[in-house]
PDB file of N, CA and C in Angstrom:
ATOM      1  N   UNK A   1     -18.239-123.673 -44.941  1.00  0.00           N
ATOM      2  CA  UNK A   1     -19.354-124.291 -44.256  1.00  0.00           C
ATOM      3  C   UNK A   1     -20.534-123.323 -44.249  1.00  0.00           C
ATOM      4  N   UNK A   2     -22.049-123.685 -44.542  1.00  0.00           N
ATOM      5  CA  UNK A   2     -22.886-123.114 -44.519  1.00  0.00           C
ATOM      6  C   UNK A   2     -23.787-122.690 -42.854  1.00  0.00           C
ATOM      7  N   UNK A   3     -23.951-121.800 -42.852  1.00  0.00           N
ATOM      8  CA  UNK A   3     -24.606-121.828 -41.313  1.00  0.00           C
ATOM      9  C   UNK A   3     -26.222-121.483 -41.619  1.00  0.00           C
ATOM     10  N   UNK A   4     -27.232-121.767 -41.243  1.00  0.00           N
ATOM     11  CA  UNK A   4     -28.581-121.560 -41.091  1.00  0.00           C
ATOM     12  C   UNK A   4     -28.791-120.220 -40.547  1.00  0.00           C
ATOM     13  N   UNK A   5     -29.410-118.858 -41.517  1.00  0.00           N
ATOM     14  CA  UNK A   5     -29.829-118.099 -40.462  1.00  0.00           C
ATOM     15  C   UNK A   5     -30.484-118.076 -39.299  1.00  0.00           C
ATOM     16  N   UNK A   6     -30.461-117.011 -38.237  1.00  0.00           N
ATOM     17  CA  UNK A   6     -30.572-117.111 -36.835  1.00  0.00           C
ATOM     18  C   UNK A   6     -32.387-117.084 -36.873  1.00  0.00           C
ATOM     19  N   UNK A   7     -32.918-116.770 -37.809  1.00  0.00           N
ATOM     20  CA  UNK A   7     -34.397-116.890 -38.024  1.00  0.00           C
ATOM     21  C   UNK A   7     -35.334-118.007 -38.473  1.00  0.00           C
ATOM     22  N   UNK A   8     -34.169-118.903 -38.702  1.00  0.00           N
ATOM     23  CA  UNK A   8     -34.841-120.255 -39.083  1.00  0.00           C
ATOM     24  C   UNK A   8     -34.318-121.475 -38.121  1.00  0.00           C
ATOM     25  N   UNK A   9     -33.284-120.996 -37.020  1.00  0.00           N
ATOM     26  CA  UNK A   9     -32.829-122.058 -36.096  1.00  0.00           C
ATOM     27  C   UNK A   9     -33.825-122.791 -35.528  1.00  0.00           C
ATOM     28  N   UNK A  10     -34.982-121.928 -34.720  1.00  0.00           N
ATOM     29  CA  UNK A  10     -35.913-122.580 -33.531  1.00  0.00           C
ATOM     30  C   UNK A  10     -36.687-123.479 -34.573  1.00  0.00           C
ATOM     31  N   UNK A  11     -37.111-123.547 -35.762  1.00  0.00           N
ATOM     32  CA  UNK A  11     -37.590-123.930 -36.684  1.00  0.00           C
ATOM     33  C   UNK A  11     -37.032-125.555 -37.205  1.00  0.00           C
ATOM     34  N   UNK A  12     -35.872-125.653 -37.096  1.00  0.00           N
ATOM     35  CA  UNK A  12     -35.285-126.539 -37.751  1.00  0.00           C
ATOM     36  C   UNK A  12     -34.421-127.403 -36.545  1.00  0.00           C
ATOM     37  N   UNK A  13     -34.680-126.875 -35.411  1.00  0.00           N
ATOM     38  CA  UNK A  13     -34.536-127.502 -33.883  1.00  0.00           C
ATOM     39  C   UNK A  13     -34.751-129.074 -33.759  1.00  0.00           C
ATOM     40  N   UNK A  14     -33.907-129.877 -33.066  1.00  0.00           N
ATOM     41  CA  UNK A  14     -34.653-131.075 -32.786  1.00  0.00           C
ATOM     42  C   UNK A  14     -36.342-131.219 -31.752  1.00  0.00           C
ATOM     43  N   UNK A  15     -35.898-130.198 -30.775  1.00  0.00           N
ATOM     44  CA  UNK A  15     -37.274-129.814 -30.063  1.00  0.00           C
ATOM     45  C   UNK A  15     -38.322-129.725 -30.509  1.00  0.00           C
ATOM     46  N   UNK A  16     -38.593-128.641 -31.473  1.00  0.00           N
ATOM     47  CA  UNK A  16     -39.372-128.351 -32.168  1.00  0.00           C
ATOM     48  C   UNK A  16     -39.962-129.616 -33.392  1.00  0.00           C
ATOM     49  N   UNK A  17     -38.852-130.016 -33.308  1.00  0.00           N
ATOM     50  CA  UNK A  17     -39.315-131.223 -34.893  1.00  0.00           C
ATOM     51  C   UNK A  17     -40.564-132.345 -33.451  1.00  0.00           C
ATOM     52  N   UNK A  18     -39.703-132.548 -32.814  1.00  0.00           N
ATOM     53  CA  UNK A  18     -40.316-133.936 -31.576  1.00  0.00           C
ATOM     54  C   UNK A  18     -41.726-133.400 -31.117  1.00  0.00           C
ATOM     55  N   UNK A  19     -41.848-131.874 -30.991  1.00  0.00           N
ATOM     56  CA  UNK A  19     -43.181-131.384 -30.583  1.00  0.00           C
ATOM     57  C   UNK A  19     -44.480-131.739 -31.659  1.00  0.00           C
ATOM     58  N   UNK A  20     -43.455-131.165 -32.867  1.00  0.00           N
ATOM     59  CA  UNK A  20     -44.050-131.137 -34.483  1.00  0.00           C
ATOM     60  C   UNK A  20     -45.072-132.972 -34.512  1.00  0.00           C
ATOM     61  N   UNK A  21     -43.866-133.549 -34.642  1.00  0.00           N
ATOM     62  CA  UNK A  21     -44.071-135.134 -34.508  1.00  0.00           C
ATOM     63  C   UNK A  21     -44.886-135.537 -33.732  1.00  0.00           C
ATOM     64  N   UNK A  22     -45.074-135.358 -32.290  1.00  0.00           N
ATOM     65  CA  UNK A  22     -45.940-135.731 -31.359  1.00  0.00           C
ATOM     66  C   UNK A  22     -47.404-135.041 -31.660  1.00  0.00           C
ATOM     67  N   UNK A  23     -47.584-134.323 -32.159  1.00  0.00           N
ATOM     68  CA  UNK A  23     -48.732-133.355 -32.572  1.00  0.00           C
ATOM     69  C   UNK A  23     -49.029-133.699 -34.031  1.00  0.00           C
ATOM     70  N   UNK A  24     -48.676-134.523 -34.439  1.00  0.00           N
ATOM     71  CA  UNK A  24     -48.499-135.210 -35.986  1.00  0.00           C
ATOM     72  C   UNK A  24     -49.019-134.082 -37.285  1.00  0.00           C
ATOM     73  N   UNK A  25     -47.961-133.383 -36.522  1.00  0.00           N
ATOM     74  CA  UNK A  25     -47.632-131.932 -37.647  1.00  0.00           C
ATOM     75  C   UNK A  25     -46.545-132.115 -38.725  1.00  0.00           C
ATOM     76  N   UNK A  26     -46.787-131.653 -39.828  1.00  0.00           N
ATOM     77  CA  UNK A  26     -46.083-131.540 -40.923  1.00  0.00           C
ATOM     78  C   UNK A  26     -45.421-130.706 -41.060  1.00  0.00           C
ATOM     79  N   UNK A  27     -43.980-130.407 -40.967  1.00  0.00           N
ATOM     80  CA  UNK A  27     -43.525-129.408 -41.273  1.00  0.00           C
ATOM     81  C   UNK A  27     -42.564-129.177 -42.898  1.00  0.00           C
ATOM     82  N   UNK A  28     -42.786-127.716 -43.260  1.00  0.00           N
ATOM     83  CA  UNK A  28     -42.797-127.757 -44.500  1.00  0.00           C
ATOM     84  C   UNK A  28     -41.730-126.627 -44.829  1.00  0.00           C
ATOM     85  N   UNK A  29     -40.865-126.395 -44.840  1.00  0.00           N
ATOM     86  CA  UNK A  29     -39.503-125.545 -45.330  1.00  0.00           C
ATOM     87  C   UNK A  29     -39.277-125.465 -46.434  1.00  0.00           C
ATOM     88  N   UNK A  30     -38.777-124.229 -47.193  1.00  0.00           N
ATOM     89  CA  UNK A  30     -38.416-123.991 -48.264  1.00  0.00           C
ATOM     90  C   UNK A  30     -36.885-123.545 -48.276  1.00  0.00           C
ATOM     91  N   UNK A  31     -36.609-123.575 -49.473  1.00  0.00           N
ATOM     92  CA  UNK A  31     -35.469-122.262 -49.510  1.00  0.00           C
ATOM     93  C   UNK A  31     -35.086-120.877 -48.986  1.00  0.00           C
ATOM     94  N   UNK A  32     -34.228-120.815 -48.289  1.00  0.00           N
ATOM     95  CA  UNK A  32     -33.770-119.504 -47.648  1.00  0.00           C
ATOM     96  C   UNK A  32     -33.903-118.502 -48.824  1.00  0.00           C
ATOM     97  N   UNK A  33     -34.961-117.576 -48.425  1.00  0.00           N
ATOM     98  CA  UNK A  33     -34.775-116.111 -49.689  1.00  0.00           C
ATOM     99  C   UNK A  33     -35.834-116.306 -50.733  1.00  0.00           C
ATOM    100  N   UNK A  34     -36.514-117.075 -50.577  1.00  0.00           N
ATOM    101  CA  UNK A  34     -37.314-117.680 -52.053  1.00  0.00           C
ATOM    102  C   UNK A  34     -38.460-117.773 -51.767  1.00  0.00           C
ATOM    103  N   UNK A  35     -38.913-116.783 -52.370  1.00  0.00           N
ATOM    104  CA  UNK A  35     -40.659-115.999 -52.561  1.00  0.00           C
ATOM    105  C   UNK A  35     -41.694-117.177 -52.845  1.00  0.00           C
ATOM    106  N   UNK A  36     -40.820-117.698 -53.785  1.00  0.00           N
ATOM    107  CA  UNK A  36     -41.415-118.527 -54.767  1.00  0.00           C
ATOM    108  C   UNK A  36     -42.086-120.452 -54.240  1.00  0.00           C
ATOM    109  N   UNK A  37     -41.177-119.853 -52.946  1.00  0.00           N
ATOM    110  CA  UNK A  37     -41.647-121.660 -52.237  1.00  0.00           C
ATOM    111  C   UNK A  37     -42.718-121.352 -51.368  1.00  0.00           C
ATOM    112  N   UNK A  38     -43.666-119.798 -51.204  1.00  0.00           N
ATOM    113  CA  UNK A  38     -44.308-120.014 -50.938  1.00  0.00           C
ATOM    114  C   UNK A  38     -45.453-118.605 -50.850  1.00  0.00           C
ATOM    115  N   UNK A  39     -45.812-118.632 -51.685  1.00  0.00           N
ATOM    116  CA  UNK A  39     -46.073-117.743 -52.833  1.00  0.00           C
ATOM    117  C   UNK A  39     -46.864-117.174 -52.054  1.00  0.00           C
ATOM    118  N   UNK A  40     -48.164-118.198 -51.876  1.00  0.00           N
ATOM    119  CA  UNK A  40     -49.316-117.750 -51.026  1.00  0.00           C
ATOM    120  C   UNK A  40     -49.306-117.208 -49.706  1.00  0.00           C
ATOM    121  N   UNK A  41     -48.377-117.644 -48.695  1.00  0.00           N
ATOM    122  CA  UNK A  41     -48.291-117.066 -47.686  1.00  0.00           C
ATOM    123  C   UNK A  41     -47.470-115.447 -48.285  1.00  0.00           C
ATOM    124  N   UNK A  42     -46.929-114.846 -48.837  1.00  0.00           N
ATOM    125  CA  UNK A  42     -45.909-113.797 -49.204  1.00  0.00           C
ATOM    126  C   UNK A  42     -47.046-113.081 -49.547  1.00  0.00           C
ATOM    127  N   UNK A  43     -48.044-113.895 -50.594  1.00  0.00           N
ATOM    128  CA  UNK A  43     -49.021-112.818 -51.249  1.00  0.00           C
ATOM    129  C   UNK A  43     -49.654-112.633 -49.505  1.00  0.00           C
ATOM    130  N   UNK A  44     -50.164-113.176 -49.293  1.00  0.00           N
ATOM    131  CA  UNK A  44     -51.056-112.663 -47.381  1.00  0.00           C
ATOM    132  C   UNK A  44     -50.370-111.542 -47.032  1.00  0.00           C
ATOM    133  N   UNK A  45     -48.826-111.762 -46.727  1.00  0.00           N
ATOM    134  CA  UNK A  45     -47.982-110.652 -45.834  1.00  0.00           C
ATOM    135  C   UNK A  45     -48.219-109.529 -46.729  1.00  0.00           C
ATOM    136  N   UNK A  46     -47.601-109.151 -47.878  1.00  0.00           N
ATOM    137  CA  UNK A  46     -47.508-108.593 -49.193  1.00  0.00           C
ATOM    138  C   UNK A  46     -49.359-107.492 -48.892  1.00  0.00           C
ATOM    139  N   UNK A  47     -50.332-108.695 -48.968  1.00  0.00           N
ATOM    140  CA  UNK A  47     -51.492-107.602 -48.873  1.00  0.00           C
ATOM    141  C   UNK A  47     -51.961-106.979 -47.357  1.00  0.00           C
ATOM    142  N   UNK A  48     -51.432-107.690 -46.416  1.00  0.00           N
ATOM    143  CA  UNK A  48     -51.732-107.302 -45.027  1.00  0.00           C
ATOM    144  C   UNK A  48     -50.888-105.961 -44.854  1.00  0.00           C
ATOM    145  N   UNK A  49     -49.627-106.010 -45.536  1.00  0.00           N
ATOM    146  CA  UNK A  49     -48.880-104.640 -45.152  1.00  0.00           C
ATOM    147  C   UNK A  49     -49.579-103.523 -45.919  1.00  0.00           C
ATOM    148  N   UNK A  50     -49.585-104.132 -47.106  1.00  0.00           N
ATOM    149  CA  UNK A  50     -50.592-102.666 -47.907  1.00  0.00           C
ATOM    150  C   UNK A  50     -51.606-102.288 -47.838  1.00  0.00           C
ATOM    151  N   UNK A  51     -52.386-103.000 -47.423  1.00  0.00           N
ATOM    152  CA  UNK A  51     -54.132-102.506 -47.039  1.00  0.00           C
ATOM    153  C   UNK A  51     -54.526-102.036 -45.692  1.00  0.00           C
ATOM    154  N   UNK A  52     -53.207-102.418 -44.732  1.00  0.00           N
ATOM    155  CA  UNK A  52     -53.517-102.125 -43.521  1.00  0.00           C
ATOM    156  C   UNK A  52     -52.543-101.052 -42.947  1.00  0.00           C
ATOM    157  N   UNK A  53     -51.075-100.920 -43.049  1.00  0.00           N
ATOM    158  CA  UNK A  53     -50.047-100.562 -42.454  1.00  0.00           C
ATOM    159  C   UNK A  53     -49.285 -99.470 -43.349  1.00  0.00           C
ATOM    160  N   UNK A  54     -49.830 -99.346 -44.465  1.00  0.00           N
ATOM    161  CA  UNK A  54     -48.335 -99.056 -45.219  1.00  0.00           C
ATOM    162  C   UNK A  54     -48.863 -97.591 -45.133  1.00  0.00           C
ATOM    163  N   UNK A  55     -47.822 -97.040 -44.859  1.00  0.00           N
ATOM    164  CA  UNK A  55     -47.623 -95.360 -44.329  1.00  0.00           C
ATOM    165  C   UNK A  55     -48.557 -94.911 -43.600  1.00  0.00           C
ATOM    166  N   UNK A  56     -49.122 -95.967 -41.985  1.00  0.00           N
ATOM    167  CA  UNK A  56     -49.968 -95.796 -41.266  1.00  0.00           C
ATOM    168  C   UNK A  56     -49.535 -95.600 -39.965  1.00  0.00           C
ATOM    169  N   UNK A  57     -49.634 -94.946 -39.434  1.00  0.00           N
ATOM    170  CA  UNK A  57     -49.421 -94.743 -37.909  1.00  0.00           C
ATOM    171  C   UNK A  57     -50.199 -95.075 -36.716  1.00  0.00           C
ATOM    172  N   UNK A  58     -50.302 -95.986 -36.387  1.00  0.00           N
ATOM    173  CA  UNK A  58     -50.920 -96.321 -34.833  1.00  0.00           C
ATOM    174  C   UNK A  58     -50.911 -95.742 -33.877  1.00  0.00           C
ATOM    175  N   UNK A  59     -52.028 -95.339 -33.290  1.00  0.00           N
ATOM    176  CA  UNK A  59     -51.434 -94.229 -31.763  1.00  0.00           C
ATOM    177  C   UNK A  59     -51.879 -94.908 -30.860  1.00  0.00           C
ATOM    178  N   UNK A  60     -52.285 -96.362 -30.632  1.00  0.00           N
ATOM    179  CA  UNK A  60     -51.841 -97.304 -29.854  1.00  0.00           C
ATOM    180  C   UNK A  60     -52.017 -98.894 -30.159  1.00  0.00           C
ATOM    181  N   UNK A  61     -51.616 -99.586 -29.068  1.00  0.00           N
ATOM    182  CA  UNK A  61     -51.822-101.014 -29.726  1.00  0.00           C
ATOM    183  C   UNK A  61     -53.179-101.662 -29.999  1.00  0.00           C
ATOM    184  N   UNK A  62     -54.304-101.049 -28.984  1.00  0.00           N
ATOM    185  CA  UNK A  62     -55.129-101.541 -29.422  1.00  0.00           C
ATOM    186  C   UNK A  62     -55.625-100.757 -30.545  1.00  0.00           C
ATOM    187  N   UNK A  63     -55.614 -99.735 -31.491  1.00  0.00           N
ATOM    188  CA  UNK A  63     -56.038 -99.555 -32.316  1.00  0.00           C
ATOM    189  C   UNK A  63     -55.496-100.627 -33.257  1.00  0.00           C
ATOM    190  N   UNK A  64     -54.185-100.847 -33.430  1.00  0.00           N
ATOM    191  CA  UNK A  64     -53.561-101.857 -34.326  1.00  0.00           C
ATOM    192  C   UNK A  64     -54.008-102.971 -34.219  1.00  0.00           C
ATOM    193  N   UNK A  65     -54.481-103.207 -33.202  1.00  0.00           N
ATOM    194  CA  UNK A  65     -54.927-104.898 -32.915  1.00  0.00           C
ATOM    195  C   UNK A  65     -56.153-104.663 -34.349  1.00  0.00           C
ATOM    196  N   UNK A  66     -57.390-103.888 -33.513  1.00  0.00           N
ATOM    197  CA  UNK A  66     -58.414-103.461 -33.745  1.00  0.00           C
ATOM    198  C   UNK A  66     -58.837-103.388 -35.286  1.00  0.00           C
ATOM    199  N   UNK A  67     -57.397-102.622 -35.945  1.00  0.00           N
ATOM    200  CA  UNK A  67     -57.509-102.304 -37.701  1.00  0.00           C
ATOM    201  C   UNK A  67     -57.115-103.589 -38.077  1.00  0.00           C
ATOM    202  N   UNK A  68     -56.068-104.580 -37.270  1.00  0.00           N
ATOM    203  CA  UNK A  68     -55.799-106.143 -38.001  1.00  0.00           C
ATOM    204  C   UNK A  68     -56.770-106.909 -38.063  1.00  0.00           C
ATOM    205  N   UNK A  69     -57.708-106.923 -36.639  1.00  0.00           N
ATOM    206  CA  UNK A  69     -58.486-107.843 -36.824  1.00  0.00           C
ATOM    207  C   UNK A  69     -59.333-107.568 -37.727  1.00  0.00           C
ATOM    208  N   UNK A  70     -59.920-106.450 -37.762  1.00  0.00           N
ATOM    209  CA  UNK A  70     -60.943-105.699 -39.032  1.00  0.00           C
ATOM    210  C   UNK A  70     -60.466-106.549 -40.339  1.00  0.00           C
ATOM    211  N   UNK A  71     -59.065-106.048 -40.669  1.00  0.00           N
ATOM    212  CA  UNK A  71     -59.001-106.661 -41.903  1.00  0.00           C
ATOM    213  C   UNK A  71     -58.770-108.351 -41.919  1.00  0.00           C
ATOM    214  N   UNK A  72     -58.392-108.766 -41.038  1.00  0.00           N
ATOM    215  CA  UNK A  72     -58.162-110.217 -40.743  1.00  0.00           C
ATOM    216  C   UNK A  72     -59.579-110.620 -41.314  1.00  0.00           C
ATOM    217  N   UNK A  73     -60.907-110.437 -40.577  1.00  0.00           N
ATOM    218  CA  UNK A  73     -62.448-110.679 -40.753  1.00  0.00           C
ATOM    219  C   UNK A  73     -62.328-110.447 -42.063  1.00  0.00           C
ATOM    220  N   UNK A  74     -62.280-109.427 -42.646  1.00  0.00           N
ATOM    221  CA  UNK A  74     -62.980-109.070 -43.888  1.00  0.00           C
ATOM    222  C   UNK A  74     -61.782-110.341 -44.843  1.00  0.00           C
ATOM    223  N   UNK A  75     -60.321-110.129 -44.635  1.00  0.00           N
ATOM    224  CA  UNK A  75     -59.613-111.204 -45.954  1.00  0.00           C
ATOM    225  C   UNK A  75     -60.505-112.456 -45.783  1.00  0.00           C
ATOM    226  N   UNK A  76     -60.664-112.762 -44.726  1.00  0.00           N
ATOM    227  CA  UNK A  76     -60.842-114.612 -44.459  1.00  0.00           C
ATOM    228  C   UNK A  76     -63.009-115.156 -44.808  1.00  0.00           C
ATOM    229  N   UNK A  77     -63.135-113.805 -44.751  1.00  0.00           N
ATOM    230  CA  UNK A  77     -64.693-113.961 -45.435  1.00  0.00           C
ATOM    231  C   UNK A  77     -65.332-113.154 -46.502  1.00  0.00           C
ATOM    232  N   UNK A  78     -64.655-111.609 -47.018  1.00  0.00           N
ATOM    233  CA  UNK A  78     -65.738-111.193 -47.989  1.00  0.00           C
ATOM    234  C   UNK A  78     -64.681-110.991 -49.161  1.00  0.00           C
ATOM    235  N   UNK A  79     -63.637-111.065 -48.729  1.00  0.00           N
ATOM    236  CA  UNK A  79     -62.260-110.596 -49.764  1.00  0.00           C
ATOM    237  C   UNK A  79     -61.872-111.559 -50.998  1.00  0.00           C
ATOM    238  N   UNK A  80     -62.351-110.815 -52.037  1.00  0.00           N
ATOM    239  CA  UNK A  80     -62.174-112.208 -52.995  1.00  0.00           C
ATOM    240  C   UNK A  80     -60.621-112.298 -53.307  1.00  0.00           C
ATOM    241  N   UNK A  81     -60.331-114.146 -53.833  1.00  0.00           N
ATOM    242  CA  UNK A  81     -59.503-114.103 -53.818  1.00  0.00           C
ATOM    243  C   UNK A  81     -59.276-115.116 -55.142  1.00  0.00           C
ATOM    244  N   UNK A  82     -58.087-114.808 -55.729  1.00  0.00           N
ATOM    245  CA  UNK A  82     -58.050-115.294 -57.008  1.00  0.00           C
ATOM    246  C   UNK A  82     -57.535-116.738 -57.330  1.00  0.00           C
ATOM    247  N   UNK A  83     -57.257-117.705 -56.100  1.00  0.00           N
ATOM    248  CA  UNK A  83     -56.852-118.911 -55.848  1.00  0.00           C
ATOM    249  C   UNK A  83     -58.090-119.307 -55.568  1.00  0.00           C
ATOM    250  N   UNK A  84     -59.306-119.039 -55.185  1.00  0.00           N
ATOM    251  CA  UNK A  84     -60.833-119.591 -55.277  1.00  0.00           C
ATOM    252  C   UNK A  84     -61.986-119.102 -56.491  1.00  0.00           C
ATOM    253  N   UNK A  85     -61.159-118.800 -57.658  1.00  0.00           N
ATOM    254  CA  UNK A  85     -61.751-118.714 -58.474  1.00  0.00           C
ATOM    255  C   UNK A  85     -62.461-117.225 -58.684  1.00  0.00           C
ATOM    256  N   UNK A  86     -61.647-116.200 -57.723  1.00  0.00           N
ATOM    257  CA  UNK A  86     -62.296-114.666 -57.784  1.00  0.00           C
ATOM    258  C   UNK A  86     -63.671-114.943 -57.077  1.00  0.00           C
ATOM    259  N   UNK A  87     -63.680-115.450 -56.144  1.00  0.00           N
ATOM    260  CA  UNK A  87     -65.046-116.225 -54.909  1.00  0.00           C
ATOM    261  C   UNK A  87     -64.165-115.823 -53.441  1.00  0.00           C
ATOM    262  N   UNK A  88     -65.205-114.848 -52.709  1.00  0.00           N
ATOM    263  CA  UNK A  88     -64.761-114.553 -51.398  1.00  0.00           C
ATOM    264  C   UNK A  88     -64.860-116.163 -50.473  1.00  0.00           C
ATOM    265  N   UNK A  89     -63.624-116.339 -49.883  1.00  0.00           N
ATOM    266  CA  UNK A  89     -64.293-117.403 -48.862  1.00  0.00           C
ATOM    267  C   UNK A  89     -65.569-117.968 -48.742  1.00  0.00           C
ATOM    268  N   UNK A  90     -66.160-117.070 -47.886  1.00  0.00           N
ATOM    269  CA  UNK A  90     -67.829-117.491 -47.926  1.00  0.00           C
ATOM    270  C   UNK A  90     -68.284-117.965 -49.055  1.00  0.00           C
ATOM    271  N   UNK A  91     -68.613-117.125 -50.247  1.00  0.00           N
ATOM    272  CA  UNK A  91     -68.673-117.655 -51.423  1.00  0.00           C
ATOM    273  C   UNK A  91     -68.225-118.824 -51.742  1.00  0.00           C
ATOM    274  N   UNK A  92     -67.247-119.063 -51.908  1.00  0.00           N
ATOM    275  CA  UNK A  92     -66.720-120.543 -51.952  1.00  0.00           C
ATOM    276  C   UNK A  92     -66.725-121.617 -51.183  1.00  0.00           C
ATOM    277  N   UNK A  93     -66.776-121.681 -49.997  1.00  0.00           N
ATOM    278  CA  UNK A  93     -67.506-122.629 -48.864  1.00  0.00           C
ATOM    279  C   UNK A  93     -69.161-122.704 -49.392  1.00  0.00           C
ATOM    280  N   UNK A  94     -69.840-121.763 -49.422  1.00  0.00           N
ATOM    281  CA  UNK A  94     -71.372-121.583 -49.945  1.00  0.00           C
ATOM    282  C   UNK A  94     -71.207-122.754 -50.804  1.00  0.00           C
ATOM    283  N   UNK A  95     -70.689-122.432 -52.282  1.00  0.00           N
ATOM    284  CA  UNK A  95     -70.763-123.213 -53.410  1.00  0.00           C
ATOM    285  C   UNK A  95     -70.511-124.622 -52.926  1.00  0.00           C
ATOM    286  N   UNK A  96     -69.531-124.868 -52.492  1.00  0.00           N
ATOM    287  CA  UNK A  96     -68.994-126.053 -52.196  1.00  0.00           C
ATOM    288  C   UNK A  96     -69.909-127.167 -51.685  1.00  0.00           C
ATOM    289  N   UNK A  97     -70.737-126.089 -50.411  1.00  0.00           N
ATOM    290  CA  UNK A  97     -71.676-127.040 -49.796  1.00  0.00           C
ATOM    291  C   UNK A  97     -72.800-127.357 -50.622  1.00  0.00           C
ATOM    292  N   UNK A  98     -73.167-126.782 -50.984  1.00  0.00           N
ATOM    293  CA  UNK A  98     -74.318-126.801 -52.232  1.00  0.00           C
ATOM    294  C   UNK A  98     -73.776-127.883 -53.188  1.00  0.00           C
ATOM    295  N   UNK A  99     -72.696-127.613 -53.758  1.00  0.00           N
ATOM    296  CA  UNK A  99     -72.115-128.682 -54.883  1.00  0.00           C
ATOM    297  C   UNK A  99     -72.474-130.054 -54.018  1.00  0.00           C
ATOM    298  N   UNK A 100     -71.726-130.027 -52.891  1.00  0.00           N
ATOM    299  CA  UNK A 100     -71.635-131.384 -52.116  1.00  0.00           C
ATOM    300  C   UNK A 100     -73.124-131.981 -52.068  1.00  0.00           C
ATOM    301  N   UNK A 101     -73.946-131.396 -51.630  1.00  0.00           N
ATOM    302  CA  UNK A 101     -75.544-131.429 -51.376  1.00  0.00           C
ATOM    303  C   UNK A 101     -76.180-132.028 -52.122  1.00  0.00           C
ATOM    304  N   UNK A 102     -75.989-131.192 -53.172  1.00  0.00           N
ATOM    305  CA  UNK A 102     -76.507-131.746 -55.002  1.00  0.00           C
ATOM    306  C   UNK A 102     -75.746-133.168 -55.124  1.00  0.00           C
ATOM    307  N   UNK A 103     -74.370-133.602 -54.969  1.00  0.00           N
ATOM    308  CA  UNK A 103     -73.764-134.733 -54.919  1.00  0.00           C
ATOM    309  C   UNK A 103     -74.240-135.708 -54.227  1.00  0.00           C
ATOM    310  N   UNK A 104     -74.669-135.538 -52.980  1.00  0.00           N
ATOM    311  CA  UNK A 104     -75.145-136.874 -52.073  1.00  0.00           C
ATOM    312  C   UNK A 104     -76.529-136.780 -52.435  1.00  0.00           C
ATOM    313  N   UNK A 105     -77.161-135.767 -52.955  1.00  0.00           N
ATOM    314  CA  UNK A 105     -78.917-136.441 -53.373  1.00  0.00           C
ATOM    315  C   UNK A 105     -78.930-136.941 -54.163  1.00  0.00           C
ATOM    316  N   UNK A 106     -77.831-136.954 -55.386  1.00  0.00           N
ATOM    317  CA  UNK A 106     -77.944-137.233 -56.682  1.00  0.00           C
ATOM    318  C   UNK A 106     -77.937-139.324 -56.452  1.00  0.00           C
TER     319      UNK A 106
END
C-alpha cells in the first residue's frame, strides 16, 4: 500500500479541498519528487536560494526578511526573465499595454 508523504497530507485534505472549492480555487498537484511538473516554481526556489542565501549568514531575522524582500522587488520587476521573452516584468507588462492600446485604436 502506498502512503502520501507527511508534506503533502494538509494539501490533499478533504478540508482543505472544501476551503479550495468555496474560494473557487484550483488546485493543481503533481508527482511526488518531480521537478519537472513544475519547473517554474523550482526555477523561483532554485534562484531565491542562490542569489540570496547560499553560504549567507543572517545575524537576524529582520535582516533576512529585509535581503528577501530586496530580492523579492527586484525578481518580480527589473529581473529579466526568460519565460517573457528575456523582458523584466515591467518590461513586459509595458509592452503588453502598449500592444493592447495600439489594438483597441486600431
Amino acid at each position: 500500500m502506498l502512503q502520501r508523504p507527511v508534506e503533502l497530507a494538509q494539501y490533499t485534505s478533504g478540508a482543505f479541498a472544501q476551503v479550495c472549492d468555496r474560494f473557487g480555487i484550483r488546485r493543481s498537484m503533481g508527482r511526488v519528487g518531480s521537478s519537472y511538473d513544475n519547473a517554474l516554481a523550482e526555477s523561483f526556489w532554485q534562484g531565491l536560494k542562490r542569489e540570496t542565501m547560499h553560504q549567507r549568514l543572517f545575524m537576524t531575522i529582520s535582516q533576512a526578511r529585509l535581503e528577501l524582500f530586496q530580492w523579492l522587488t527586484y525578481y518580480n520587476g527589473r529581473r529579466r526573465h526568460s519565460s517573457l521573452g528575456y523582458l523584466s516584468p515591467v518590461e513586459f507588462e509595458q509592452q503588453h499595454q502598449t500592444e493592447r492600446r495600439l489594438t483597441l485604436a486600431a
